[in-house]
PDB file of N, CA and C in Angstrom:
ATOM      1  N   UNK A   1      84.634  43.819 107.646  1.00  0.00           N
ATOM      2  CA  UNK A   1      84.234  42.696 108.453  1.00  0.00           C
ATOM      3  C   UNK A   1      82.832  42.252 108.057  1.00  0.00           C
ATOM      4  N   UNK A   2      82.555  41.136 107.874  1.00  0.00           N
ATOM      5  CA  UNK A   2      81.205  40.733 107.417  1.00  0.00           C
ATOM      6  C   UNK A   2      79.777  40.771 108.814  1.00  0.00           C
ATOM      7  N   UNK A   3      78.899  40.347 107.980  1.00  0.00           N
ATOM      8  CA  UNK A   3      77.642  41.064 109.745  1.00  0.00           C
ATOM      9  C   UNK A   3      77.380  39.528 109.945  1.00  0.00           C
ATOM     10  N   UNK A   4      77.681  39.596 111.251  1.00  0.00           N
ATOM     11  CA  UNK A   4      77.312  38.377 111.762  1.00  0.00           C
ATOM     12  C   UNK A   4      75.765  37.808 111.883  1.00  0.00           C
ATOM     13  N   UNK A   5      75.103  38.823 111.308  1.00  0.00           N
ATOM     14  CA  UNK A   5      73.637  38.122 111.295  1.00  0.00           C
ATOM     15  C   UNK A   5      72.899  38.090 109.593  1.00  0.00           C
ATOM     16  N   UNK A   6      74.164  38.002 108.772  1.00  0.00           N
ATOM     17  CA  UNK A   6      73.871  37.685 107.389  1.00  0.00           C
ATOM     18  C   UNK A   6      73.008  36.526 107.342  1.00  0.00           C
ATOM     19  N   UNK A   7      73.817  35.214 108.112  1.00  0.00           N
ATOM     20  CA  UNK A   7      73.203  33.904 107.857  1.00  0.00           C
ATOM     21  C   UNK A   7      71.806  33.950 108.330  1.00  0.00           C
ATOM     22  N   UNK A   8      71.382  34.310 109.095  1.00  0.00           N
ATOM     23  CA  UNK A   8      69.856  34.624 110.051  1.00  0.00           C
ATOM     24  C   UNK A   8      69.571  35.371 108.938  1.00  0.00           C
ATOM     25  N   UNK A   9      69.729  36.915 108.491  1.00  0.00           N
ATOM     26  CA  UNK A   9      68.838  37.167 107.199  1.00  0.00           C
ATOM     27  C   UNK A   9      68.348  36.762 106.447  1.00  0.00           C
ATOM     28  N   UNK A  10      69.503  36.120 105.588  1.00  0.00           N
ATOM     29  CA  UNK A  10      68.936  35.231 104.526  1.00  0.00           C
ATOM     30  C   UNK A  10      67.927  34.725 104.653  1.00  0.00           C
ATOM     31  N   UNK A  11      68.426  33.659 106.046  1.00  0.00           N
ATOM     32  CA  UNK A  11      67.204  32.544 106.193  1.00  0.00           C
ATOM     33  C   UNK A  11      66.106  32.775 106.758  1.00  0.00           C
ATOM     34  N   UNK A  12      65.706  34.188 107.409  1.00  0.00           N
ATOM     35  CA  UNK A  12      64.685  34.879 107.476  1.00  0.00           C
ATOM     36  C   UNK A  12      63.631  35.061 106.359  1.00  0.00           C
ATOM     37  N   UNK A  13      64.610  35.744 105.111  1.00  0.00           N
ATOM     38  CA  UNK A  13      64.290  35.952 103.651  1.00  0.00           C
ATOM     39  C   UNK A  13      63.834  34.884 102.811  1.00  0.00           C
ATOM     40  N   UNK A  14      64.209  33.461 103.136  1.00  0.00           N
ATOM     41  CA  UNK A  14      63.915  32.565 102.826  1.00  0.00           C
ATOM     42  C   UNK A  14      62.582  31.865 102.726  1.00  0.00           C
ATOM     43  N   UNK A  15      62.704  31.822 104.907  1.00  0.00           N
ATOM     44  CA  UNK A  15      61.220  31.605 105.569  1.00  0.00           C
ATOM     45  C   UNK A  15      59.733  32.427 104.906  1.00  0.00           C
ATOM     46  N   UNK A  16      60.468  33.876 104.519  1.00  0.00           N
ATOM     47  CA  UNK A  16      59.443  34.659 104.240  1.00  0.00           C
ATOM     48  C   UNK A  16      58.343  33.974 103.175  1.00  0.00           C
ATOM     49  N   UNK A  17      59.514  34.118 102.154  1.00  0.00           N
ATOM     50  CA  UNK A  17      59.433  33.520 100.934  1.00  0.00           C
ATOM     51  C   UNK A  17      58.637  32.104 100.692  1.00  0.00           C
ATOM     52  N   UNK A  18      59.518  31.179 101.686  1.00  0.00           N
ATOM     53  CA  UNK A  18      58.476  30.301 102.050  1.00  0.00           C
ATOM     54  C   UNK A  18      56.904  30.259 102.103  1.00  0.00           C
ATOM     55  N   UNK A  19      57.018  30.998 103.128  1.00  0.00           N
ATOM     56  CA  UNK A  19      55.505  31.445 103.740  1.00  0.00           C
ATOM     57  C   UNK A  19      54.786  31.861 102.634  1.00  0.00           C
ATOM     58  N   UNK A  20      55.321  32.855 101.753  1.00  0.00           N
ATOM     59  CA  UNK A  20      54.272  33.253 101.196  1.00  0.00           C
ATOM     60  C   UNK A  20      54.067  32.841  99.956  1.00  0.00           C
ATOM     61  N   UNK A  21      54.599  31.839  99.299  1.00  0.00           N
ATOM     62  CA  UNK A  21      54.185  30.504  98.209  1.00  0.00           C
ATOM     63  C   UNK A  21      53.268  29.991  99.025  1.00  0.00           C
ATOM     64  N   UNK A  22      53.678  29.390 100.393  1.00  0.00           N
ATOM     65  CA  UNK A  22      52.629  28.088 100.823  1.00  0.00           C
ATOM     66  C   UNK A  22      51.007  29.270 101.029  1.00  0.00           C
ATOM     67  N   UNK A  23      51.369  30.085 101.339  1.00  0.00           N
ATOM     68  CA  UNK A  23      49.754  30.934 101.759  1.00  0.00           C
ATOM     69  C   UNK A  23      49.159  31.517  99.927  1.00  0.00           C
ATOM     70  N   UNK A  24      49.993  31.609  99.174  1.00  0.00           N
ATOM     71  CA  UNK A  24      49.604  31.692  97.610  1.00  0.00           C
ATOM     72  C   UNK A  24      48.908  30.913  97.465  1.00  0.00           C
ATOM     73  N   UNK A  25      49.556  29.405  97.501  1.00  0.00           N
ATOM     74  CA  UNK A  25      49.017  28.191  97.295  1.00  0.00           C
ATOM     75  C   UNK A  25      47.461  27.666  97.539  1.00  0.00           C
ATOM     76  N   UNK A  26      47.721  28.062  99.044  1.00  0.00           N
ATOM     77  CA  UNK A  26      46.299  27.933  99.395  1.00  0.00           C
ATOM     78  C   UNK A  26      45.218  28.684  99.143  1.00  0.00           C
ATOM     79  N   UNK A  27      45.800  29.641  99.223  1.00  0.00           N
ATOM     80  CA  UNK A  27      44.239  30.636  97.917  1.00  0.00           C
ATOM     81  C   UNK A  27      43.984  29.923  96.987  1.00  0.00           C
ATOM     82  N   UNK A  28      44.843  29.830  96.558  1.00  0.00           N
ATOM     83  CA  UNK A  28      44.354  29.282  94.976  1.00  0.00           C
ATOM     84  C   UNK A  28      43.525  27.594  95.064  1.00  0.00           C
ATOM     85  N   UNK A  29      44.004  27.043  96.147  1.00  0.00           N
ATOM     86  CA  UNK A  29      43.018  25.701  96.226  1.00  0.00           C
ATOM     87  C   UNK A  29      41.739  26.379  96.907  1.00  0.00           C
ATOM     88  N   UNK A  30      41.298  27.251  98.074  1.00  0.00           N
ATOM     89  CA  UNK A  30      40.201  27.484  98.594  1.00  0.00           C
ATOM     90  C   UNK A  30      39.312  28.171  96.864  1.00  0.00           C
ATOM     91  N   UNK A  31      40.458  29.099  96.573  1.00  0.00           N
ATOM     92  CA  UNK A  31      39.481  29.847  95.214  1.00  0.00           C
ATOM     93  C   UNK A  31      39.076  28.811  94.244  1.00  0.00           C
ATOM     94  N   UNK A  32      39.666  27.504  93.770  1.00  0.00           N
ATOM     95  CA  UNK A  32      39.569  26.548  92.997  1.00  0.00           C
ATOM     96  C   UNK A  32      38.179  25.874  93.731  1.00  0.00           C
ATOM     97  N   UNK A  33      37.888  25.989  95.309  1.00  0.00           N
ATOM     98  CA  UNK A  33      36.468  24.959  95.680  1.00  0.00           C
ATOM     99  C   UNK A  33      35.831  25.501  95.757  1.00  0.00           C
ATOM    100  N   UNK A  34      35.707  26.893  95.753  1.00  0.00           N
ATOM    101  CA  UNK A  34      34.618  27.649  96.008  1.00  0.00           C
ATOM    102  C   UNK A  34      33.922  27.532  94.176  1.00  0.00           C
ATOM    103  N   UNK A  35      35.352  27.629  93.542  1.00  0.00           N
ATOM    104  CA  UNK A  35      34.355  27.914  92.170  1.00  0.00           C
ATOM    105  C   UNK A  35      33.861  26.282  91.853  1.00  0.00           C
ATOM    106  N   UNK A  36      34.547  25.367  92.177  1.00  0.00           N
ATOM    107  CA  UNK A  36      33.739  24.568  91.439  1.00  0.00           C
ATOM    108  C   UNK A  36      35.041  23.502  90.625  1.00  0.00           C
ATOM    109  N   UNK A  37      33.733  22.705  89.974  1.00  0.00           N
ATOM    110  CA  UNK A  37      34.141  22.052  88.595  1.00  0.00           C
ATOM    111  C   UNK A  37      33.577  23.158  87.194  1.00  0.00           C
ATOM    112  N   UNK A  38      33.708  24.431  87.332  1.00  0.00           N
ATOM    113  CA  UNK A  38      33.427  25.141  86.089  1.00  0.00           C
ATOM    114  C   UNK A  38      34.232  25.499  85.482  1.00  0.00           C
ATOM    115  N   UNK A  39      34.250  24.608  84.769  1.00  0.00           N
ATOM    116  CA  UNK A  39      35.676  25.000  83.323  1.00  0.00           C
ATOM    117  C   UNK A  39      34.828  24.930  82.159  1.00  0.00           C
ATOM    118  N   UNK A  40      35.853  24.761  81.223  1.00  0.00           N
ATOM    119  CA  UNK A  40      35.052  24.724  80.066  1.00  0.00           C
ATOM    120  C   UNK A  40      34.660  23.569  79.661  1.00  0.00           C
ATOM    121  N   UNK A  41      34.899  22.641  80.115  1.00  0.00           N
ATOM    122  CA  UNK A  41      35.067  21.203  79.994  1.00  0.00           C
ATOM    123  C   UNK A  41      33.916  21.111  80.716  1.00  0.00           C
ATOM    124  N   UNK A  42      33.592  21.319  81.465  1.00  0.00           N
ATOM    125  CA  UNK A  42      32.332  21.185  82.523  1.00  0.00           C
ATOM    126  C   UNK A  42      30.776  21.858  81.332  1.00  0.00           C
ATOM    127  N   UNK A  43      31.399  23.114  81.127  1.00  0.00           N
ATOM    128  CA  UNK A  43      30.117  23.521  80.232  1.00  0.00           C
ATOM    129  C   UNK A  43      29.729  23.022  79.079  1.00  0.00           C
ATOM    130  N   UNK A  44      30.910  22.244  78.418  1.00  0.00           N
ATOM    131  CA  UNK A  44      30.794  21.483  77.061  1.00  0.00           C
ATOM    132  C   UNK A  44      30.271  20.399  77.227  1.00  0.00           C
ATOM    133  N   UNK A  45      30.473  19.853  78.901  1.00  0.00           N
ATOM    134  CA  UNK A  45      30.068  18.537  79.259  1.00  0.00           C
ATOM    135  C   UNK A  45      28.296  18.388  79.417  1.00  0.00           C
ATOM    136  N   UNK A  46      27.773  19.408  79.962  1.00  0.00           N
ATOM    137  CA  UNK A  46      26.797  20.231  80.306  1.00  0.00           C
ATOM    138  C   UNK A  46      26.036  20.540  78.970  1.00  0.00           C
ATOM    139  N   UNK A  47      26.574  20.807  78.334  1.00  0.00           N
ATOM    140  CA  UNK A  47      25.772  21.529  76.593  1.00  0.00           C
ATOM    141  C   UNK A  47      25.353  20.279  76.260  1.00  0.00           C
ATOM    142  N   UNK A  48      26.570  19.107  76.306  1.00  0.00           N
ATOM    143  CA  UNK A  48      26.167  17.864  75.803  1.00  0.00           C
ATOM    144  C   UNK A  48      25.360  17.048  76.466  1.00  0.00           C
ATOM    145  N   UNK A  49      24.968  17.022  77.422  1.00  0.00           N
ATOM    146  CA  UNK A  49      24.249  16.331  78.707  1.00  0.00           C
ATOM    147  C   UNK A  49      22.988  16.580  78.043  1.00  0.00           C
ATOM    148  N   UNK A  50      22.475  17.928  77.921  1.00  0.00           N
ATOM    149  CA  UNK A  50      21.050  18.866  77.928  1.00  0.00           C
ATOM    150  C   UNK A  50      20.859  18.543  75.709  1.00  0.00           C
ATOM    151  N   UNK A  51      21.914  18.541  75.278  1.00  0.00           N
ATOM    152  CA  UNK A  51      21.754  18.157  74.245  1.00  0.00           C
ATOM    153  C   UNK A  51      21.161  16.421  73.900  1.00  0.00           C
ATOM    154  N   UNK A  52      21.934  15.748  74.128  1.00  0.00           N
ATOM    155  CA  UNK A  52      21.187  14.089  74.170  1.00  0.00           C
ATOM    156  C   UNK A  52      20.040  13.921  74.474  1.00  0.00           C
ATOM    157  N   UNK A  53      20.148  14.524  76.085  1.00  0.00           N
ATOM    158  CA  UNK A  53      18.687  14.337  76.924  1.00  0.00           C
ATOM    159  C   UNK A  53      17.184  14.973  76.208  1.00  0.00           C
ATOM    160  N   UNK A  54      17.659  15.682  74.839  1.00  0.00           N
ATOM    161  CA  UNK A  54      16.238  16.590  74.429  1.00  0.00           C
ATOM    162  C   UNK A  54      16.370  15.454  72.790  1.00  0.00           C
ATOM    163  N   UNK A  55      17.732  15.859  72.393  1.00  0.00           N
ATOM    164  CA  UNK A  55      17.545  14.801  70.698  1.00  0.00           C
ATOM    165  C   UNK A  55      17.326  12.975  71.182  1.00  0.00           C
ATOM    166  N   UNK A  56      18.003  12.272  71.841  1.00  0.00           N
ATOM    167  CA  UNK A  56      17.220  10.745  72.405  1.00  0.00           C
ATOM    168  C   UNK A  56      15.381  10.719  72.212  1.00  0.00           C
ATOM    169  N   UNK A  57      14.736  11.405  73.081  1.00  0.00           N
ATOM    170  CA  UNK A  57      13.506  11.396  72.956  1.00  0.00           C
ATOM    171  C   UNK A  57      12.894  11.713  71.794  1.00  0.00           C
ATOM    172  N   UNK A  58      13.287  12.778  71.253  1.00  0.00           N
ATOM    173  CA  UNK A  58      12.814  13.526  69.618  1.00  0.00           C
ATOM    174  C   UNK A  58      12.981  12.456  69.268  1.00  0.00           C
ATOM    175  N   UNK A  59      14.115  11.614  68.524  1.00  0.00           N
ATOM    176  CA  UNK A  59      14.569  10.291  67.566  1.00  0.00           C
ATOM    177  C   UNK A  59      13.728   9.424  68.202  1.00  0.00           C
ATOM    178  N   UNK A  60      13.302   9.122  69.285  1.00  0.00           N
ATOM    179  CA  UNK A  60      12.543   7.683  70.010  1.00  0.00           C
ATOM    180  C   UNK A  60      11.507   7.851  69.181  1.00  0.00           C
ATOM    181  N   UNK A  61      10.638   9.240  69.443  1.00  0.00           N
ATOM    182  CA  UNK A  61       9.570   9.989  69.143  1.00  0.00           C
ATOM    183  C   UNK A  61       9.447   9.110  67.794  1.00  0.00           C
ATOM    184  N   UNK A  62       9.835   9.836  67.254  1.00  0.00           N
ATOM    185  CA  UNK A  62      10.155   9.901  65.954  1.00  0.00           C
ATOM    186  C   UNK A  62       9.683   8.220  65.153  1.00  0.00           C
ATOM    187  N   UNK A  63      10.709   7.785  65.432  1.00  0.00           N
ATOM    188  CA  UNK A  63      10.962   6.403  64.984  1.00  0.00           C
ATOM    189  C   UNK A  63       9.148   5.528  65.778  1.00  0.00           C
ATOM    190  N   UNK A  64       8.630   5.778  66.512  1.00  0.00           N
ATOM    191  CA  UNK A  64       7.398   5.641  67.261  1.00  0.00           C
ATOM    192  C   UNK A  64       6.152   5.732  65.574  1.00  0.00           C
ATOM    193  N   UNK A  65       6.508   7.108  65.971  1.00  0.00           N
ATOM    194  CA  UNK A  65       5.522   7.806  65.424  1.00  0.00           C
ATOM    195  C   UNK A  65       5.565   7.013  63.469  1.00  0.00           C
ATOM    196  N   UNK A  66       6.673   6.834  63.371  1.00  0.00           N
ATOM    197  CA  UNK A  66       6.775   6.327  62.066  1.00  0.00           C
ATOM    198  C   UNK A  66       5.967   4.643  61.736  1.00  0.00           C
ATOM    199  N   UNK A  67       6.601   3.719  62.517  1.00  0.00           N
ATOM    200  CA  UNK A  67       5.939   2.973  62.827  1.00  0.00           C
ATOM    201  C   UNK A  67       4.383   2.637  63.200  1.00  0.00           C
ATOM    202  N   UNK A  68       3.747   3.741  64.287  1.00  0.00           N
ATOM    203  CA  UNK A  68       2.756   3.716  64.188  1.00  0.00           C
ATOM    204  C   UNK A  68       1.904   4.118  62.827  1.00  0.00           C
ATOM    205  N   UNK A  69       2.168   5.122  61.662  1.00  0.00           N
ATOM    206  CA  UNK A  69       1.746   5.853  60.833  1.00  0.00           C
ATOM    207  C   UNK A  69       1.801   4.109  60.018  1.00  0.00           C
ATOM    208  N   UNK A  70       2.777   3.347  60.170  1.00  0.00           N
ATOM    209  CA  UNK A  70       3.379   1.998  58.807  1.00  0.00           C
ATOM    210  C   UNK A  70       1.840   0.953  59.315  1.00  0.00           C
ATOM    211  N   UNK A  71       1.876   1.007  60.536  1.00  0.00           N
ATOM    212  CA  UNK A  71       0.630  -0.087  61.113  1.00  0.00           C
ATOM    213  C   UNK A  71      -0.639   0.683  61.558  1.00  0.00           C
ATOM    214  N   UNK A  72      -0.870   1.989  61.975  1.00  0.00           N
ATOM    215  CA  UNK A  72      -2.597   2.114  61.804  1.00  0.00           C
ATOM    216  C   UNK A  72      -3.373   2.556  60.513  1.00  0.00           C
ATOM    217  N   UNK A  73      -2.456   3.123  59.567  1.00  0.00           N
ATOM    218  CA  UNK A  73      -2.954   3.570  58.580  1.00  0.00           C
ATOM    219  C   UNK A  73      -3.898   4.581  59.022  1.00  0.00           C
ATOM    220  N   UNK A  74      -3.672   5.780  59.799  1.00  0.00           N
ATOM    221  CA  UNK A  74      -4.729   6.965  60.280  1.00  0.00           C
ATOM    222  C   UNK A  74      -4.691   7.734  59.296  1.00  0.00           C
ATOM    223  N   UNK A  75      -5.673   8.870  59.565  1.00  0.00           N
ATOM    224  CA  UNK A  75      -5.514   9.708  58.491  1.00  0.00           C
ATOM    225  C   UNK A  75      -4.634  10.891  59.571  1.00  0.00           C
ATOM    226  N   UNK A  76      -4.529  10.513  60.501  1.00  0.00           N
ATOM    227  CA  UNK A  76      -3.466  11.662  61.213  1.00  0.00           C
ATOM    228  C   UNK A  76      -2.325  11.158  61.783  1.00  0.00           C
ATOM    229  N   UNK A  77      -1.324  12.216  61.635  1.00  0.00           N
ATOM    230  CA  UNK A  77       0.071  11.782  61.633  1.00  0.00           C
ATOM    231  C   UNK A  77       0.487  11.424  62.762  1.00  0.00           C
ATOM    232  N   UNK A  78       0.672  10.366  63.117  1.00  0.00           N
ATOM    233  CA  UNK A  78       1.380   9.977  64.344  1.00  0.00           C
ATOM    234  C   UNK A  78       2.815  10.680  64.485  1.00  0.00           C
ATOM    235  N   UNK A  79       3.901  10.536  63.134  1.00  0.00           N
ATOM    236  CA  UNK A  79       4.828  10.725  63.256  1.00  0.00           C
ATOM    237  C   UNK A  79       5.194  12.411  63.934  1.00  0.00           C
ATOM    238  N   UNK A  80       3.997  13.461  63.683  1.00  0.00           N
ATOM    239  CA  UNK A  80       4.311  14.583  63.942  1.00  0.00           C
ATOM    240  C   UNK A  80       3.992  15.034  65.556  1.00  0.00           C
ATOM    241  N   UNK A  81       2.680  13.847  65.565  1.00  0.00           N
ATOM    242  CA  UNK A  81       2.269  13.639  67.226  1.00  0.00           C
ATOM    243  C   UNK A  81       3.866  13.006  68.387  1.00  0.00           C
ATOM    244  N   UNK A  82       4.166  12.261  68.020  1.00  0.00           N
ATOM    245  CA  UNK A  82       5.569  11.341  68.793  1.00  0.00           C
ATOM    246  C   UNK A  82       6.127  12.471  68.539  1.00  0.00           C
ATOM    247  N   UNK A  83       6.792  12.932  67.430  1.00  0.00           N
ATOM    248  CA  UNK A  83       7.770  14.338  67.717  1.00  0.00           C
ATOM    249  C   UNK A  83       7.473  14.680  68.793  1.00  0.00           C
ATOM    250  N   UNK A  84       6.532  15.398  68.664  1.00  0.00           N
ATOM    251  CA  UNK A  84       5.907  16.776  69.491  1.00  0.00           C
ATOM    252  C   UNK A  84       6.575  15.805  70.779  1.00  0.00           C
ATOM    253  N   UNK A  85       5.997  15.289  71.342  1.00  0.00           N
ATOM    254  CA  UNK A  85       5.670  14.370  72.327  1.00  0.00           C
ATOM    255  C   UNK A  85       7.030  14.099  73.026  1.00  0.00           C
ATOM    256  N   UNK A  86       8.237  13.610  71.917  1.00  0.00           N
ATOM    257  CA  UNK A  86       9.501  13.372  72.400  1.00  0.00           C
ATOM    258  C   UNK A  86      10.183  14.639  72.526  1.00  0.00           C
ATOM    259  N   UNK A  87       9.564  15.831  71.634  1.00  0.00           N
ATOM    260  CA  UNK A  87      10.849  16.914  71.651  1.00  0.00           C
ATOM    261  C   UNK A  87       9.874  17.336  73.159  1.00  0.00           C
ATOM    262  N   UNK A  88       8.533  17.271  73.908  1.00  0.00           N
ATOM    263  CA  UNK A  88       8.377  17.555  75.931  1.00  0.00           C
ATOM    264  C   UNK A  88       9.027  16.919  76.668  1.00  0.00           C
ATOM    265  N   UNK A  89       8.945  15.416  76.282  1.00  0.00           N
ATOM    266  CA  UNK A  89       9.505  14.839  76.919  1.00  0.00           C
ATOM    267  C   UNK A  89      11.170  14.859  77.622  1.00  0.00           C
ATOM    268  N   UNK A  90      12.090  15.133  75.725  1.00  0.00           N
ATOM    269  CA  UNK A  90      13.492  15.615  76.071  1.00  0.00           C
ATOM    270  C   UNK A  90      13.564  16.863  76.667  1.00  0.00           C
ATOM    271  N   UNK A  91      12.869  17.968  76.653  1.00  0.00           N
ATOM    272  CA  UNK A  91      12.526  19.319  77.382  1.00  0.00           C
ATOM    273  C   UNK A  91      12.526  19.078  78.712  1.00  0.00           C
ATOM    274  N   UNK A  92      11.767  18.260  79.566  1.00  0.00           N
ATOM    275  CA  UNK A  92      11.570  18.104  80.923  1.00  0.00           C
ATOM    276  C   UNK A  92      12.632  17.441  81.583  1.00  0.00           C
ATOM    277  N   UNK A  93      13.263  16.033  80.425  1.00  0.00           N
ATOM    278  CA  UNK A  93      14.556  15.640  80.700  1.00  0.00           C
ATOM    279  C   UNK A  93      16.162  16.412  80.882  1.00  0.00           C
ATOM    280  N   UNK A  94      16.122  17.485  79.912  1.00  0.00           N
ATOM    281  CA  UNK A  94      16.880  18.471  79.949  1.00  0.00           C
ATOM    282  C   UNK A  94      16.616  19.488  81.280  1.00  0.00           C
ATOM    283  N   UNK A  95      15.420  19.892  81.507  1.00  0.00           N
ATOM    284  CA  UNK A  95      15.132  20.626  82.884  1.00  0.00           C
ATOM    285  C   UNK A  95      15.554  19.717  84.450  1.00  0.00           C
ATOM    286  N   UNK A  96      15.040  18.897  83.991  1.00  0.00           N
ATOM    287  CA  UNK A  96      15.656  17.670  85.691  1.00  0.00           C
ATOM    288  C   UNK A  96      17.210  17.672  85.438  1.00  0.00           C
ATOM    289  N   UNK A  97      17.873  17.491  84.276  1.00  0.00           N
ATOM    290  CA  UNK A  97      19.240  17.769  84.537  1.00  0.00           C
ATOM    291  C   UNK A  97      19.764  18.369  84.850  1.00  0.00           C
ATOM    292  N   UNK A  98      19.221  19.896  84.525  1.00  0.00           N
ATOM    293  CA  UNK A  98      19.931  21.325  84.774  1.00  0.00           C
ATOM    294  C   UNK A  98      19.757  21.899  86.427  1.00  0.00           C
ATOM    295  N   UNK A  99      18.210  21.208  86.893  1.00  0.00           N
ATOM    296  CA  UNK A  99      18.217  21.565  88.545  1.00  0.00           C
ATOM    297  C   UNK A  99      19.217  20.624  89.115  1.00  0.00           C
ATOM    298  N   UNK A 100      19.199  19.356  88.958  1.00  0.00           N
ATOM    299  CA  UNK A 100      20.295  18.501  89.287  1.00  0.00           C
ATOM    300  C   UNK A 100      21.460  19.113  89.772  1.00  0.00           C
ATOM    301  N   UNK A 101      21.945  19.342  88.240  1.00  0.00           N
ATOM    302  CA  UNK A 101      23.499  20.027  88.074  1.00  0.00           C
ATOM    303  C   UNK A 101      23.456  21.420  89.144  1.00  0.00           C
ATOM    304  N   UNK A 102      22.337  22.136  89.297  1.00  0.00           N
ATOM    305  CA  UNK A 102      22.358  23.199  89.709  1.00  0.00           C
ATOM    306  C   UNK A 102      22.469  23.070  91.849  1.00  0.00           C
ATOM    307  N   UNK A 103      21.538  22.094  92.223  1.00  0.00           N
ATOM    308  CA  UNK A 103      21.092  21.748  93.515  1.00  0.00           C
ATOM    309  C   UNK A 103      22.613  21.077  93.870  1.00  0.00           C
ATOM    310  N   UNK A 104      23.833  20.949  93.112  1.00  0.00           N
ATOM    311  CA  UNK A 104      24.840  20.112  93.677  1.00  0.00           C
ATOM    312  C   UNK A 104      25.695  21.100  93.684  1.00  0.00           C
ATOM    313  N   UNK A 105      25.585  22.254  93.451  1.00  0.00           N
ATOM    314  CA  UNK A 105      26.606  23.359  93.997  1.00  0.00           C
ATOM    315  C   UNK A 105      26.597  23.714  95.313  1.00  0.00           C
TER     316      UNK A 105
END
């Protein structure tokens, strides 16, 4: 004779089952906000951010410093002065990015 509370098992077994995908699930979204946007995509995005923000200024520098050296005719190098000058400048630009990025966690 079959058990009359097969059908209720199952669908007990079911519910369970249920339940415990949907409560999986949600770990994995609370564990996904707690960490963040940190993937790797984020850090490559990040390398490149802190990268521009330091070479832009160096090249500004640069191209400055060249120009000035073409029109004052000094006997001291502008071009090595603007370096200097653009590779602090991209340094401090790279530092305001990184507290940025950091103060939004």
């Amino acid at each position: 004779m079959k058990d009359s509370n097969e059908p209720r098992k199952t669908h007990q077994k079911r519910q369970g089952n249920f339940e415990q995908a949907v409560k999986d699930q949600a770990d994995r979204k609370m564990t996904a906000r707690k960490e963040g946007d940190r993937t790797i995509w984020y850090g490559l995005g990040m390398f490149g951010i802190v990268g521009w923000s330091v070479a832009i200024p160096t090249l500004i520098g640069i191209a400055v410093g060249v120009w000035l050296d073409i029109k004052l005719n000094d006997p001291y190098s502008w071009t090595l002065m603007m370096l200097f000058l653009g590779v602090i400048i991209g340094c401090l630009n790279a530092w305001y990015w990184i507290q940025r990025e950091s103060q939004d966690e």
